[in-house]
Protein backbone atom coordinates (compact mmCIF):
# COMPACT_ATOMS: atom_id res chain seq x y z
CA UNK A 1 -24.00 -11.97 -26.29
CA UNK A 2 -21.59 -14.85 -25.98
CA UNK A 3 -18.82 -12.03 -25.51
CA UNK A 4 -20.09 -10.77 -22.34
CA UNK A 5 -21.06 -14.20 -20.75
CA UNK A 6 -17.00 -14.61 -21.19
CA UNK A 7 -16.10 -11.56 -19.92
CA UNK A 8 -18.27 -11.74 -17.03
CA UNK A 9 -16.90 -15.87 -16.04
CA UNK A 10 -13.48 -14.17 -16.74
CA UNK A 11 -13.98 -11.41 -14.39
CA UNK A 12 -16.14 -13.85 -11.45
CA UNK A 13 -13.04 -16.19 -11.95
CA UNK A 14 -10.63 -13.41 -10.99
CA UNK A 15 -12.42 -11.96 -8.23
CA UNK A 16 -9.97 -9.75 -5.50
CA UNK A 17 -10.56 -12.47 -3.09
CA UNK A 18 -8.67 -15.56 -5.14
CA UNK A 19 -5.15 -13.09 -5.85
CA UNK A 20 -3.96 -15.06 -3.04
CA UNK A 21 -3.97 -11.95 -0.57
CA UNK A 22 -3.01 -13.83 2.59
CA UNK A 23 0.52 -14.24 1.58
CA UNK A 24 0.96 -10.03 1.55
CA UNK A 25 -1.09 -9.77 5.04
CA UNK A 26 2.54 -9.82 7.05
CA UNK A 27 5.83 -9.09 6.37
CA UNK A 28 8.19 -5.70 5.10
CA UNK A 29 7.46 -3.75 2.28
CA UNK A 30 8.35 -1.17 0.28
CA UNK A 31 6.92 1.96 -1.56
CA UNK A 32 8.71 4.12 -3.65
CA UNK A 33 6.96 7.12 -4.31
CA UNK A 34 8.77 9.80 -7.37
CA UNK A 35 7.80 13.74 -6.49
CA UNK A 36 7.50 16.35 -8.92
CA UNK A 37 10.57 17.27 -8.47
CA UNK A 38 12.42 13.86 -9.65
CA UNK A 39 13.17 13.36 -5.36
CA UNK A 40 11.89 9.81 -4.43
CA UNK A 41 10.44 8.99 -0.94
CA UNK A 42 10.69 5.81 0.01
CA UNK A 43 8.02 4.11 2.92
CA UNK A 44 8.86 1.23 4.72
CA UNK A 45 6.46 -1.14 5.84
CA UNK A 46 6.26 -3.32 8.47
CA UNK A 47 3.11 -5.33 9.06
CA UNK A 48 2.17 -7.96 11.35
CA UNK A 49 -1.16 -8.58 13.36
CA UNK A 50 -3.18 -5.31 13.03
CA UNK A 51 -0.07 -3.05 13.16
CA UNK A 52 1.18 -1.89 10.76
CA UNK A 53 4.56 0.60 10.96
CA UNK A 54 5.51 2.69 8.14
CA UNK A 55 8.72 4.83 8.02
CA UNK A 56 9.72 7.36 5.50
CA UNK A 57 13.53 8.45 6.47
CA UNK A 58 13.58 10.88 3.52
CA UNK A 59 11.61 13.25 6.12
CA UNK A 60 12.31 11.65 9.56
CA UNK A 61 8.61 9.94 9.74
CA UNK A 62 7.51 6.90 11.44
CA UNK A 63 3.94 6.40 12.58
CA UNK A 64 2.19 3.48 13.55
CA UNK A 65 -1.48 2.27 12.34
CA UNK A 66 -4.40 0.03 13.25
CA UNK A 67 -4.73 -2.68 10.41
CA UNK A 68 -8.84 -3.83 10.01
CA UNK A 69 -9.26 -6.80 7.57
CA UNK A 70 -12.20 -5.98 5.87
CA UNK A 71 -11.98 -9.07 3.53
CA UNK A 72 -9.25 -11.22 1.97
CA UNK A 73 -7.98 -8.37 0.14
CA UNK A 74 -9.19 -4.85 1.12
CA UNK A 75 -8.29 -3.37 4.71
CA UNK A 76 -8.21 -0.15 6.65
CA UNK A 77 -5.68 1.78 8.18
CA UNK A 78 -6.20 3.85 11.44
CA UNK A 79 -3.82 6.54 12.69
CA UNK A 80 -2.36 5.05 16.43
CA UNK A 81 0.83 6.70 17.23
CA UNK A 82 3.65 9.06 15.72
CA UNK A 83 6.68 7.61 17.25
CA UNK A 84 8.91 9.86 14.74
CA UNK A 85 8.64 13.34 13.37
CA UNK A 86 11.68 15.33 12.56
CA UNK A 87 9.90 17.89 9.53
CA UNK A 88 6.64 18.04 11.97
CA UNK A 89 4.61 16.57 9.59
CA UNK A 90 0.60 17.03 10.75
CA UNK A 91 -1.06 13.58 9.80
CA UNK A 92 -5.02 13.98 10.15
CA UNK A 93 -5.71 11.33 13.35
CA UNK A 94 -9.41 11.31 11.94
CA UNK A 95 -8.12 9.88 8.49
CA UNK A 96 -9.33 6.30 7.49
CA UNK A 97 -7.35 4.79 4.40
CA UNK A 98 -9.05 2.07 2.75
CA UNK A 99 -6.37 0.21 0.44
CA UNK A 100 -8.03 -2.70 -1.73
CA UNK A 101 -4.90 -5.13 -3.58
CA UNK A 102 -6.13 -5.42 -7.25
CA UNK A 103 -2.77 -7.55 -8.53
CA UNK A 104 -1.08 -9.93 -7.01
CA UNK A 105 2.74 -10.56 -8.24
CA UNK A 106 5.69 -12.78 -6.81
CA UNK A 107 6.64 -10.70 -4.73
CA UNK A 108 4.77 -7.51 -5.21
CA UNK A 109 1.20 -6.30 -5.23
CA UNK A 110 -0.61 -3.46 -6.43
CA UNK A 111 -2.93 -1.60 -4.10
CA UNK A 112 -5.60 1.50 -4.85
CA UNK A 113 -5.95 3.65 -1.57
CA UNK A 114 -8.88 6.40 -0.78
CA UNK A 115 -9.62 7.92 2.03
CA UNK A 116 -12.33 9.45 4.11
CA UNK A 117 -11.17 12.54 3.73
CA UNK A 118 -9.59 13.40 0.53
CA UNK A 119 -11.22 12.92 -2.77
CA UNK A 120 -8.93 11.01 -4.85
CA UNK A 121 -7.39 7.38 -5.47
CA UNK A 122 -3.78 6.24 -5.58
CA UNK A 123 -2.80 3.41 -7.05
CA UNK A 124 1.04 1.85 -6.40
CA UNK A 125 3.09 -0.73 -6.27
CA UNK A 126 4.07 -2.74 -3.07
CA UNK A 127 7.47 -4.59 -2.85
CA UNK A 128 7.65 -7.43 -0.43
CA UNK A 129 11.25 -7.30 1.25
CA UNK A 130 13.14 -9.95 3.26
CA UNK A 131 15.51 -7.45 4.64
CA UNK A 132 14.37 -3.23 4.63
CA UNK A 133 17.85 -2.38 5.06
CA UNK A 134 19.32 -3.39 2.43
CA UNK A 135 16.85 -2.40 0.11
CA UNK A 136 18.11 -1.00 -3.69
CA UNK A 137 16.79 2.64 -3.56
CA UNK A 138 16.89 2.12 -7.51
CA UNK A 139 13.85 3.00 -8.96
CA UNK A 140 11.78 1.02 -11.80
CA UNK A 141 8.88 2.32 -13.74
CA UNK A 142 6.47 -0.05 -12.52
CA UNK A 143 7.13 0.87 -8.81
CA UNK A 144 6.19 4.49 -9.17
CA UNK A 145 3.18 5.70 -7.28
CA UNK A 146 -0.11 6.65 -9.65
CA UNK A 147 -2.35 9.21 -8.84
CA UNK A 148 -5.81 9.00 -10.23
């Protein structure tokens, strides 16, 4: 019995909500995400306000998104705009993400994303950048997308 009283002040005293999510609400990040086939695809991110602009040059894709708060760590992400689309990739406009940060690192975090429309989770890393162009393209384990 005494276990689970621990377990359960452990897990209220590590709620989402006290990561410290407010220091990942702005800025430029960085997903790398490895394909089957070994080929990486890395998405840039640039948030600030409730805009948020990823860009994946591996495929010539940059699309903008409405950012909703939902609470101190969990938010939404609504299709606005495809300002570029060289391999005529067909996003769903009607597609709601919901990503939730579960970790909280220096200068990372960890998010799990669903959907509205797709059954599944994905779990990944996000790198906080100070400059996106001059971002290493090396990859580490720990930064390598998880499907679930």
């Amino acid at each position: 019995m005494v276990f689970y009283v621990w377990v359960l002040i452990f897990s209220l005293m590590n709620s989402p909500e006290d990561l410290g999510c407010e220091s990942m609400k702005e800025g430029e990040f960085k997903i790398i995400d490895v394909q089957d086939d070994g080929s990486k695809l890395v998405t840039f991110i640039e948030r600030k306000g409730n805009e948020q602009i990823e860009t994946v040059e591996e495929i010539g894709l940059k699309m903008s998104f409405e950012v909703v708060w939902l609470s101190e760590c969990a938010y939404t992400l609504e299709w606005k705009e495809t300002i570029r689309n060289e391999a005529g990739f067909e996003y769903p406009t009607d597609l709601v993400v919901r990503v939730d940060i579960i970790e909280i690192g220096e200068n990372y975090y960890v998010q799990r994303s669903s959907s509205n429309l797709y059954d599944f989770t994905k779990e990944c890393k996000v790198v906080k950048v100070s400059n996106p162009q001059f971002i290493s393209m090396e990859k580490s384990s720990t930064d390598v997308v998880r499907h679930f």
